[in-house]
Protein backbone atom coordinates (compact mmCIF):
# COMPACT_ATOMS: atom_id res chain seq x y z
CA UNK A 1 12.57 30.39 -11.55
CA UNK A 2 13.95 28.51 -14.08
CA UNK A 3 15.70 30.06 -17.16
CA UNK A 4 15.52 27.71 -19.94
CA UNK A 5 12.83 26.76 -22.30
CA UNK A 6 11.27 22.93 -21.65
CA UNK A 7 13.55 21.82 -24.11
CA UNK A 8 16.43 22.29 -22.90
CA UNK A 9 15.27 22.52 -19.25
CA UNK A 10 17.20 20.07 -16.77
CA UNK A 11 14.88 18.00 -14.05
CA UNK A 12 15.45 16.37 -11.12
CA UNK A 13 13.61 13.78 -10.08
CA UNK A 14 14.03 12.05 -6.65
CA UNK A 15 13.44 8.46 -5.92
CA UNK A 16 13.67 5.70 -8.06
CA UNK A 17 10.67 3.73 -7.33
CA UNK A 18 7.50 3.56 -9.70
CA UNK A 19 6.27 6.66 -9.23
CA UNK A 20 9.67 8.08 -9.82
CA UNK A 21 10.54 6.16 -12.93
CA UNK A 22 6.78 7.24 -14.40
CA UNK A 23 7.83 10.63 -13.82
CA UNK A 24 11.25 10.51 -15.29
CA UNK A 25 9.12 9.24 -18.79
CA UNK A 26 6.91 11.89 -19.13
CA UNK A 27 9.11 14.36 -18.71
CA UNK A 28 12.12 12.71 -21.20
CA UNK A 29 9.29 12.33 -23.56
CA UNK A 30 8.50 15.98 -23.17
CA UNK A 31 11.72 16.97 -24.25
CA UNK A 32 13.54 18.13 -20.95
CA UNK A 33 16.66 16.61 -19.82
CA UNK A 34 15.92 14.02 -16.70
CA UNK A 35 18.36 13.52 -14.07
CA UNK A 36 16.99 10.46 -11.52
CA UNK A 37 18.81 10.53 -8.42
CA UNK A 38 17.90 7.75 -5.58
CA UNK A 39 19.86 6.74 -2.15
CA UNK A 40 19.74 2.91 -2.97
CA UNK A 41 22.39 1.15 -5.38
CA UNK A 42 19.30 -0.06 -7.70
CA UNK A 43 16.35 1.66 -8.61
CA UNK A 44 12.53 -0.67 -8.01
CA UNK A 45 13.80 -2.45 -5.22
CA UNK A 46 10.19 -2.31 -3.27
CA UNK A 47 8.23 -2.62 -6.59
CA UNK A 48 10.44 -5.90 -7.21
CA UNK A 49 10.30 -7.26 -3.76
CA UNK A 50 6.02 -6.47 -4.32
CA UNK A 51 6.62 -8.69 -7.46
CA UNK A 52 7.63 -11.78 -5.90
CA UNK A 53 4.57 -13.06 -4.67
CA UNK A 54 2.87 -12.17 -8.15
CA UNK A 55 3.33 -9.16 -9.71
CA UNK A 56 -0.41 -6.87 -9.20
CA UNK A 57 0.04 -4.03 -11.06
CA UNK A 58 -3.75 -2.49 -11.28
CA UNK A 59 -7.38 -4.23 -11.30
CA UNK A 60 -10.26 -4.64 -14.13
CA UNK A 61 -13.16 -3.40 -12.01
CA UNK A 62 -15.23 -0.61 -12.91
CA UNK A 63 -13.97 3.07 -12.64
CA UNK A 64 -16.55 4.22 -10.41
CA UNK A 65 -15.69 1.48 -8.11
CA UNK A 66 -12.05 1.86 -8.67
CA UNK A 67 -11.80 5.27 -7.31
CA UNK A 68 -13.68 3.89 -4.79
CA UNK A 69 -11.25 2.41 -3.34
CA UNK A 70 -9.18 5.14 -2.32
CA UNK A 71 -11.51 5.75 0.78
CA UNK A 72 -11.80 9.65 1.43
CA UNK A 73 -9.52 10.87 -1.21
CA UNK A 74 -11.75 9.27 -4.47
CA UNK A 75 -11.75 13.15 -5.80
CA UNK A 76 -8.28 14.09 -5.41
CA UNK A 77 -6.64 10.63 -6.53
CA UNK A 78 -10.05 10.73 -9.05
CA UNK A 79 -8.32 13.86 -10.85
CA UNK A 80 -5.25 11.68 -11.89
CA UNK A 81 -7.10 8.68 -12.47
CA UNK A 82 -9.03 10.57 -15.39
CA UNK A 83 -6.20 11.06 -17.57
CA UNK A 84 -4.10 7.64 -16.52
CA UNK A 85 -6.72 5.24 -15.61
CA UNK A 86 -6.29 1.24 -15.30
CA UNK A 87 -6.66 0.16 -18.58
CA UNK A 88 -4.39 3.15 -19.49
CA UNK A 89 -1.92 1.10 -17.36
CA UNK A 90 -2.41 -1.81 -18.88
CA UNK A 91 -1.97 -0.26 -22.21
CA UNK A 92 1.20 0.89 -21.22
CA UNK A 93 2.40 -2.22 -19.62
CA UNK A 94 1.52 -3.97 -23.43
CA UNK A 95 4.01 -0.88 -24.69
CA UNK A 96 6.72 -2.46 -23.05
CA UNK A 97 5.86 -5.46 -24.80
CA UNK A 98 4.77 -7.49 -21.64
CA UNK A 99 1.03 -9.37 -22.14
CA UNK A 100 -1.22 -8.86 -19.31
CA UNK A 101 -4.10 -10.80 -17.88
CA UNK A 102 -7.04 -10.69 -15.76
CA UNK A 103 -7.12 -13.15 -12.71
CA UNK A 104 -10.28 -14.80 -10.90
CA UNK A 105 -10.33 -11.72 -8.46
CA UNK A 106 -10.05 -9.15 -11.28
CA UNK A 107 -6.56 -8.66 -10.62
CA UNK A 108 -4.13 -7.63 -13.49
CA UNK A 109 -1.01 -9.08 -13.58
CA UNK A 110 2.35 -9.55 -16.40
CA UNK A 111 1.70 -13.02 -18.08
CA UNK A 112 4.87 -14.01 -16.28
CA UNK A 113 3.64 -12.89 -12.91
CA UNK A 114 6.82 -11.47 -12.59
CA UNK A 115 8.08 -7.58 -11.80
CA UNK A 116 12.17 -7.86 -12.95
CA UNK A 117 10.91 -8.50 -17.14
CA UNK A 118 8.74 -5.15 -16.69
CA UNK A 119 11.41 -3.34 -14.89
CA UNK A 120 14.29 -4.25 -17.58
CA UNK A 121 12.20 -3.32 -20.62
CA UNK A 122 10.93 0.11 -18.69
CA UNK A 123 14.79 1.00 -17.65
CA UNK A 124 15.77 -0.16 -21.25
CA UNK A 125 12.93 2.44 -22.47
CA UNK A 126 14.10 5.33 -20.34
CA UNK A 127 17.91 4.70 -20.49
CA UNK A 128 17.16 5.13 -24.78
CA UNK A 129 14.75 8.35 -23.90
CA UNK A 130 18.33 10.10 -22.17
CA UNK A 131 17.52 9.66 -18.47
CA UNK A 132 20.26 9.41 -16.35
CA UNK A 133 20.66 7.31 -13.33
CA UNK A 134 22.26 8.99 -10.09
CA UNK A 135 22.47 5.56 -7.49
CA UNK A 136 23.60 5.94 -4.10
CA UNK A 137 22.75 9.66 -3.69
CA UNK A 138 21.10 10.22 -0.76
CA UNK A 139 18.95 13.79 -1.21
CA UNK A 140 18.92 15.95 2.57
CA UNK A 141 17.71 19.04 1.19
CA UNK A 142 18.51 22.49 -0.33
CA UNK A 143 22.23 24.03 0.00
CA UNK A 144 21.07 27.40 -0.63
CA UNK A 145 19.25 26.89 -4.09
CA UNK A 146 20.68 23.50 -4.85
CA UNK A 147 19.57 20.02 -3.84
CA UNK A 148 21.81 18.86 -1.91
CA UNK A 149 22.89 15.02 -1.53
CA UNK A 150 25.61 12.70 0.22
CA UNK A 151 27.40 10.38 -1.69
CA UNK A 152 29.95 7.76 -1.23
CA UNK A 153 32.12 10.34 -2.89
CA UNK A 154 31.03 13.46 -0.79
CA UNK A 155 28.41 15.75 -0.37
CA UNK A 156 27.36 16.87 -3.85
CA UNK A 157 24.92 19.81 -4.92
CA UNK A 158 22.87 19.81 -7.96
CA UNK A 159 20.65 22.49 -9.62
CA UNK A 160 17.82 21.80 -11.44
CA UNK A 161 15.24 24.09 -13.26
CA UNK A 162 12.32 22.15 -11.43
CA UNK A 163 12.30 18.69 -9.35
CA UNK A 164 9.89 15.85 -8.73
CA UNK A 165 10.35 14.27 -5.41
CA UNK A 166 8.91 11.11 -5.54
CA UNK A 167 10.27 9.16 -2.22
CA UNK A 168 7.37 6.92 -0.95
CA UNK A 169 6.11 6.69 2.24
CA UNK A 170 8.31 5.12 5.22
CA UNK A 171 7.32 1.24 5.09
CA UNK A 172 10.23 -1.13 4.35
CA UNK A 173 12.91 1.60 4.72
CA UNK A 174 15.62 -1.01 4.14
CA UNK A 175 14.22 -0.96 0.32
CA UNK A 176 14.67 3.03 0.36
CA UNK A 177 11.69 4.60 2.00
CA UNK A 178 12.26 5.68 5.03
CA UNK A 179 10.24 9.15 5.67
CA UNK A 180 13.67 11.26 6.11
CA UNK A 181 11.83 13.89 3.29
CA UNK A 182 9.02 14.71 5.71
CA UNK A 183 11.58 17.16 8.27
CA UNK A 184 12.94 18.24 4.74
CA UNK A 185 9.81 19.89 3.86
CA UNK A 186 8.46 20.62 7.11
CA UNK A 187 11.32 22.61 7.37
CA UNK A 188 10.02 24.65 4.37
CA UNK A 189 6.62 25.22 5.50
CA UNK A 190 5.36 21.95 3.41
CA UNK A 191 2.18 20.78 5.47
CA UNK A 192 2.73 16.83 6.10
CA UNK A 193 0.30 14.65 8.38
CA UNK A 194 2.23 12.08 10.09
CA UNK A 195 2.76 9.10 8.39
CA UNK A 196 0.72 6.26 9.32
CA UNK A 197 1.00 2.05 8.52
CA UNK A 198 -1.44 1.14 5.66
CA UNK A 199 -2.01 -2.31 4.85
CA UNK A 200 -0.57 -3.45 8.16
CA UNK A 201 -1.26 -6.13 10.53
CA UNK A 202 -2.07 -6.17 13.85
CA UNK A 203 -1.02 -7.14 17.38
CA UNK A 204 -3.32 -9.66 19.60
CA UNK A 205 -2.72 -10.55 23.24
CA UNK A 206 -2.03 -14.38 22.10
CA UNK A 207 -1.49 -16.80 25.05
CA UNK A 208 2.15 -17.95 25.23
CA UNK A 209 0.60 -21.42 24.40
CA UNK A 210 -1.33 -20.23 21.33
CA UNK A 211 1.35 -18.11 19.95
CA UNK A 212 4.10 -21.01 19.73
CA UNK A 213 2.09 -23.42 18.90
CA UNK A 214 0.25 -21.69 15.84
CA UNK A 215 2.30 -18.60 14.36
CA UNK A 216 2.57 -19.08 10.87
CA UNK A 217 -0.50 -20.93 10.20
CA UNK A 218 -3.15 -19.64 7.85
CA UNK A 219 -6.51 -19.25 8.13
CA UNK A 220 -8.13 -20.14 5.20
CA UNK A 221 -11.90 -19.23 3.89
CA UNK A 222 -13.12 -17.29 7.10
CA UNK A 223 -14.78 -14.42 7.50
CA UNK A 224 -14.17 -10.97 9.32
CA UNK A 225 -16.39 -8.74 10.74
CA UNK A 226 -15.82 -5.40 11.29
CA UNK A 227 -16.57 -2.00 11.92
CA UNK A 228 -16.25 0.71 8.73
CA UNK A 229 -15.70 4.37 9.13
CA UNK A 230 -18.65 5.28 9.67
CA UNK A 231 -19.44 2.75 12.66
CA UNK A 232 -21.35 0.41 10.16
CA UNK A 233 -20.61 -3.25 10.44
CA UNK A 234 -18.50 -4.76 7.51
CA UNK A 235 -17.86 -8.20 6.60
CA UNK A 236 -15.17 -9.48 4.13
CA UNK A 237 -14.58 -13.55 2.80
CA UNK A 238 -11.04 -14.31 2.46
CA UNK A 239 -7.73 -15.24 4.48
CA UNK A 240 -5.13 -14.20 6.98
CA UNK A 241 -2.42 -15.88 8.82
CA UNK A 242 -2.15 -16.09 12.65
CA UNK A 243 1.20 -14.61 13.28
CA UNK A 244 3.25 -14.76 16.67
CA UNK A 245 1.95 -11.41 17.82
CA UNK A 246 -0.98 -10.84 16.31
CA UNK A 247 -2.76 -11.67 12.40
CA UNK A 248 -1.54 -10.00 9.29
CA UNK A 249 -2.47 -11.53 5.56
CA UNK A 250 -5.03 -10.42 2.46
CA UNK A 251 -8.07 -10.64 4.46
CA UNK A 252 -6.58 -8.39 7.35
CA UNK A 253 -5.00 -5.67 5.08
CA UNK A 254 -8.63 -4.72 3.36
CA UNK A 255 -9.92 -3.85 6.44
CA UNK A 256 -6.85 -2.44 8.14
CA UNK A 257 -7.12 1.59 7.64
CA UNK A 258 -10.82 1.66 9.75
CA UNK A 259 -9.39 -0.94 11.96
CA UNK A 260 -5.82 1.34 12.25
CA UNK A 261 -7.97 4.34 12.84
CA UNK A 262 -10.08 2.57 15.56
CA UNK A 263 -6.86 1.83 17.86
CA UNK A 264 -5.59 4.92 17.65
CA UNK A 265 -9.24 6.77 18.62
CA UNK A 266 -10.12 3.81 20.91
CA UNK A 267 -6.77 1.93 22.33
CA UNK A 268 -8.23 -1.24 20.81
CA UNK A 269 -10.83 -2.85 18.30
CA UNK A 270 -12.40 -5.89 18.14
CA UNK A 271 -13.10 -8.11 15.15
CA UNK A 272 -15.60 -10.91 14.33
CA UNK A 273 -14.04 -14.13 13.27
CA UNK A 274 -16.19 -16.22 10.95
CA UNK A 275 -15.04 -19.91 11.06
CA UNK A 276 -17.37 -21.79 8.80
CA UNK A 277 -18.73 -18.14 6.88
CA UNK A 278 -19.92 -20.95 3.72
CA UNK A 279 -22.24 -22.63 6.97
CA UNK A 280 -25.35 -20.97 7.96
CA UNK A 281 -25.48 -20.31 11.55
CA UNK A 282 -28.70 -22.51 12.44
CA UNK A 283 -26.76 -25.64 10.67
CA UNK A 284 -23.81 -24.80 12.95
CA UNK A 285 -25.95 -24.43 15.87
CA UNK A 286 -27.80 -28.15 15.20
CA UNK A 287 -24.08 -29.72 14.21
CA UNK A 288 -22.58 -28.22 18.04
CA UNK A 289 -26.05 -29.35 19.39
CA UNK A 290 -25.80 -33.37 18.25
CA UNK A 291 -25.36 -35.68 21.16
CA UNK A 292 -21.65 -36.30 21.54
CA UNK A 293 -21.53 -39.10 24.02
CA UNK A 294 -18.03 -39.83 25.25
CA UNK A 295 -16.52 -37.80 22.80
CA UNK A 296 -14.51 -34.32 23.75
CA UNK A 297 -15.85 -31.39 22.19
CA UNK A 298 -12.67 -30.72 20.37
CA UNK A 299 -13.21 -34.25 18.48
CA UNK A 300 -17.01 -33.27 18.22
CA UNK A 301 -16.23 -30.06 16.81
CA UNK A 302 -13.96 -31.93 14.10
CA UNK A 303 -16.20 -34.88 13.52
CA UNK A 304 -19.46 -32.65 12.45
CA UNK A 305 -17.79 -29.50 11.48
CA UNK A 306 -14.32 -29.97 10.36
CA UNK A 307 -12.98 -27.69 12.89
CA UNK A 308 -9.55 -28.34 14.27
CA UNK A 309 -5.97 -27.00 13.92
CA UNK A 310 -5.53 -23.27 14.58
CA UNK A 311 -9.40 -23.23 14.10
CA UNK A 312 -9.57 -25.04 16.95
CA UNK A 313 -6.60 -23.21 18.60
CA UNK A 314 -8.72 -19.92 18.70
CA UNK A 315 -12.16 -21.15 19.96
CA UNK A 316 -10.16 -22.93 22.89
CA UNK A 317 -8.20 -19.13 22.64
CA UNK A 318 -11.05 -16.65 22.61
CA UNK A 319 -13.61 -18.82 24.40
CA UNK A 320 -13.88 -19.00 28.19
CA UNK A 321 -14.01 -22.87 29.35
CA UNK A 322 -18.20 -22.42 30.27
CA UNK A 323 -18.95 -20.80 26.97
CA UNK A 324 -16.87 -23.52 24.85
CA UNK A 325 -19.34 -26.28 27.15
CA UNK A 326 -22.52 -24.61 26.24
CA UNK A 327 -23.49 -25.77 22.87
CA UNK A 328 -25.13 -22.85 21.89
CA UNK A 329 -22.67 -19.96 23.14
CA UNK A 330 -20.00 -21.93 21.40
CA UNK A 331 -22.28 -22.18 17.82
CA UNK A 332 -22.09 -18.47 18.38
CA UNK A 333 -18.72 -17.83 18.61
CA UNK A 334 -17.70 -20.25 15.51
CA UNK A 335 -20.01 -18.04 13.59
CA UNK A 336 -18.53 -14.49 15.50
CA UNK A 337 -15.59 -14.95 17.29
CA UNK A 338 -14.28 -11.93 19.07
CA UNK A 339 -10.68 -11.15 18.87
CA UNK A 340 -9.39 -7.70 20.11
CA UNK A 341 -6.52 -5.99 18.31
CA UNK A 342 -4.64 -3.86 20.48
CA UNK A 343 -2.03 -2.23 17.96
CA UNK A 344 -1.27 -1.35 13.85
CA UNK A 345 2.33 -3.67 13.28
CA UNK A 346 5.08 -0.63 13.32
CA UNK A 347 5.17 1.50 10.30
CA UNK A 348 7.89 -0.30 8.50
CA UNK A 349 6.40 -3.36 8.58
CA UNK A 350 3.66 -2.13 6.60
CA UNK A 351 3.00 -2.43 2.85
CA UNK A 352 2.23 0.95 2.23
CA UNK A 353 2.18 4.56 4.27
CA UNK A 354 -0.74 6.78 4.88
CA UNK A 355 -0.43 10.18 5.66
CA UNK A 356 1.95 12.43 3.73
CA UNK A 357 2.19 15.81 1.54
CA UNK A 358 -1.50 16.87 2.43
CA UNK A 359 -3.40 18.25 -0.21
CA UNK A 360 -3.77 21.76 0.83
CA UNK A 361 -0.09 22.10 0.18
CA UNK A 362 -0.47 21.02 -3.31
CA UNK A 363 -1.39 23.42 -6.39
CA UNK A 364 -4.27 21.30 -7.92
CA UNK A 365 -3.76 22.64 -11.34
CA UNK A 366 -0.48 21.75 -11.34
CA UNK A 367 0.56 19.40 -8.59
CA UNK A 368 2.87 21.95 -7.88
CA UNK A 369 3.97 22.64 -4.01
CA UNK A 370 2.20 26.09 -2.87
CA UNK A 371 5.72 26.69 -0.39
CA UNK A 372 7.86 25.53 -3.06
CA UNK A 373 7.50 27.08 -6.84
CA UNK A 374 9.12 24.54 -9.24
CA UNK A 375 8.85 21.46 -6.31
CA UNK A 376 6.55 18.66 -7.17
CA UNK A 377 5.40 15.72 -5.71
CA UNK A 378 3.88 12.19 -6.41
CA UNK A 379 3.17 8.60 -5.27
CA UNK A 380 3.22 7.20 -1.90
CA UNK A 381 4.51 10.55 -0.39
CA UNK A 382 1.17 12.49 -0.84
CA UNK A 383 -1.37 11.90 1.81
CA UNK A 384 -4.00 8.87 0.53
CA UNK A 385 -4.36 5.80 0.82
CA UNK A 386 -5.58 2.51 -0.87
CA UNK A 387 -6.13 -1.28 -0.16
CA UNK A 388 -3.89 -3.50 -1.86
CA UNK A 389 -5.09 -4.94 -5.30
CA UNK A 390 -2.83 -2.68 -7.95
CA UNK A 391 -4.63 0.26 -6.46
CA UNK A 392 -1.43 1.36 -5.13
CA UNK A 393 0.19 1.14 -8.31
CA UNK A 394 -2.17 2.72 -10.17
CA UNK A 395 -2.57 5.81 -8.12
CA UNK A 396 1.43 6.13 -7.94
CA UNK A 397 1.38 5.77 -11.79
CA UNK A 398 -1.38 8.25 -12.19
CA UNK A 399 -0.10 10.52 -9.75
CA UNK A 400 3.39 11.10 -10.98
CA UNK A 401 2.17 11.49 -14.35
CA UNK A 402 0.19 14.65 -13.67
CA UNK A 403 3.03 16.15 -11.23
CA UNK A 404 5.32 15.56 -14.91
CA UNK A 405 2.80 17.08 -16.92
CA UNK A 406 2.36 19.67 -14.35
CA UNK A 407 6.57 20.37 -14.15
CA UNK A 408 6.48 20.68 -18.07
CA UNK A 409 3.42 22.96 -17.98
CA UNK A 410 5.18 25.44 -15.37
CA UNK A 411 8.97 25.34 -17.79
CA UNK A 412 6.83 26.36 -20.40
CA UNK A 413 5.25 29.10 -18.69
CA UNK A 414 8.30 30.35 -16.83
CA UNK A 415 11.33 29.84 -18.62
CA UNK A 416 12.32 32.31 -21.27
């Protein structure tokens, strides 16, 4: 229990990615001494890396569609969304004095499209509110009542008057989450599902001959079809990129938590492939029927319907030889191609984790842990899950706010 009032309270917090830093404000705003401890040399290093291809940091759509999003967890994840919802991100991102705007998809991004200006002006910000910056300290549990880290220096413990552990999930461990917390709490009686690739790509049975000759190449306004949750069949517009193993890309990651779930119930799970999705099927089906005369039906194919490349590449793929001969089984399979996914890309491959802290181990007043009085959690290391889109962001925003508010709440109750 701790002894101190909030104000002059000392908190750890653990992990220095977004969810971590969010945390860290809240509470040096609320008066309590923050101590941010994290095993890498930099603190941001996935939310940078996430930045480079055009920094997403939440979405304009409507709430009730926003929480949404975070498919069989839209009450829990709804609960911090309430009191730090999207625009509230945005509002805070304009506090740093970085413009936002809204792209064609809805998408919010930094005027610059760019993570590093954010992530100087929010270190600046917290550096000026007293936090203090603990690199290279790798935590590996409780010495007795301390947290206990390695160092370069040693093996150091640390005692705090309540801790936020904010350590992500386990996907691109060589940016700093790896998973090593979940045996940490386990060990404490902290119920943890297994964590789980979100946002992942998948693994085909690609021909030798298909894989070298068209990993890397993208496959641009298709369609996929696939099953949802609840066995319905889904279809989403977009693109992917063939890789040498499987497909991975935009397109692929929307779909990819029923489509995880399905190989691990099933073994394997098959997808639609629209080719020509802008092309109603009947015009495809008269454009494959048209005489051809001497011509192959590759150069037939790219004559009426513009289909060649790795288009091409997967009918000749997926198709048996009779079926690509037969006008109108092949008009069928530009407009629903099968391909069968046999497994998720490994975990740290992934863009995000599910799985994680479940619920039922979390106080929901105060997003304290029921096992461990004065242990909070938050971001990627609770058990949801979103698509990509700044939904991730959002929720790891949202979610480490509360835990802070909650940590503050429980010094003020407890301390003397």
């Amino acid at each position: 229990m701790p002894s101190n009032s909030p104000r002059t309270s000392r908190v750890a917090v653990i992990g220095g990615g977004p969810a971590g830093l969010m945390a860290a404000e809240v509470l040096s705003q609320g008066g309590v001494q923050v101590d941010l401890y994290d095993a890498m040399a930099s603190v941001g290093r996935k939310f940078l890396l996430a930045g480079k291809g055009g920094m997403n940091i939440t979405h304009s759509e409507p709430y009730e569609a926003f929480v949404g999003r975070y498919s069989g967890r839209e009450v829990e994840v709804g609960e911090w969304l309430r009191q730090f919802d999207a625009q509230a991100v945005r509002d805070w991102i304009h506090g740093l004095g970085i413009d936002t705007f809204v792209g064609s998809s809805g998408r919010i991004f930094p005027t610059e499209m760019k993570a590093a200006p954010l992530l100087r002006a929010w270190l600046h910000r917290l550096r000026e509110d007293g936090v203090r910056f603990h690199m290279r300290h790798r935590w590996t549990g409780w010495h007795g009542d301390a947290l206990a880290f390695t160092t370069p220096d040693g093996d150091v413990d640390v005692q705090a008057d309540a801790v936020i552990l904010a350590l992500g999930g386990a996907s691109w461990a060589r940016l700093g989450s790896d998973g090593a917390w979940v045996p940490l709490l386990r060990e404490k009686s902290v119920d943890v599902a297994p964590l789980r690739p979100a946002n992942c790509g998948f693994d085909v049975d690609w021909s030798e001959h298909f894989s070298s000759r068209y990993a890397g190449e993208p496959l641009i306004t298709v369609a996929i079809g696939s099953r949802d949750a609840g066995g319905q069949l889904v279809r989403k517009q977009g693109q992917f990129v063939v890789t040498a193993t499987g497909i991975e890309g935009s397109l692929v990651y929307a779909q990819s938590a029923a489509l995880r779930d399905q190989v691990e119930a099933e073994g394997s799970t098959t997808i639609w492939l629209d080719l020509l999705p802008d092309m109603p099927a009947q015009r495809v089906a008269d454009e494959v029927a048209r005489p051809r005369g001497a011509r192959s039906m590759s150069s037939h194919l790219q004559s009426r319907l513009g289909i060649k490349g790795v288009k091409s590449g997967l009918l000749r793929e997926c198709v048996s030889a009779a079926d690509f001969a037969d006008p109108q089984a092949l008009a069928a399979a530009i407009k629903a191609l099968p391909v069968t996914l046999t497994r998720a890309r490994p975990l740290d491959e992934a863009i995000s984790t599910a799985g994680g802290v479940k619920f039922d181990a979390i106080d929901p007043a105060s997003g304290m842990l029921r096992a461990l009085p004065g242990v909070f959690v938050a971001g990627e290391m609770v058990d949801w899950e979103a698509p990509t889109g700044g939904y991730l962001l959002t929720a790891c925003f949202a979610s480490a706010r509360a835990a802070a508010k909650g940590a503050l709440g429980w010094l003020g109750s407890s301390g003397s």
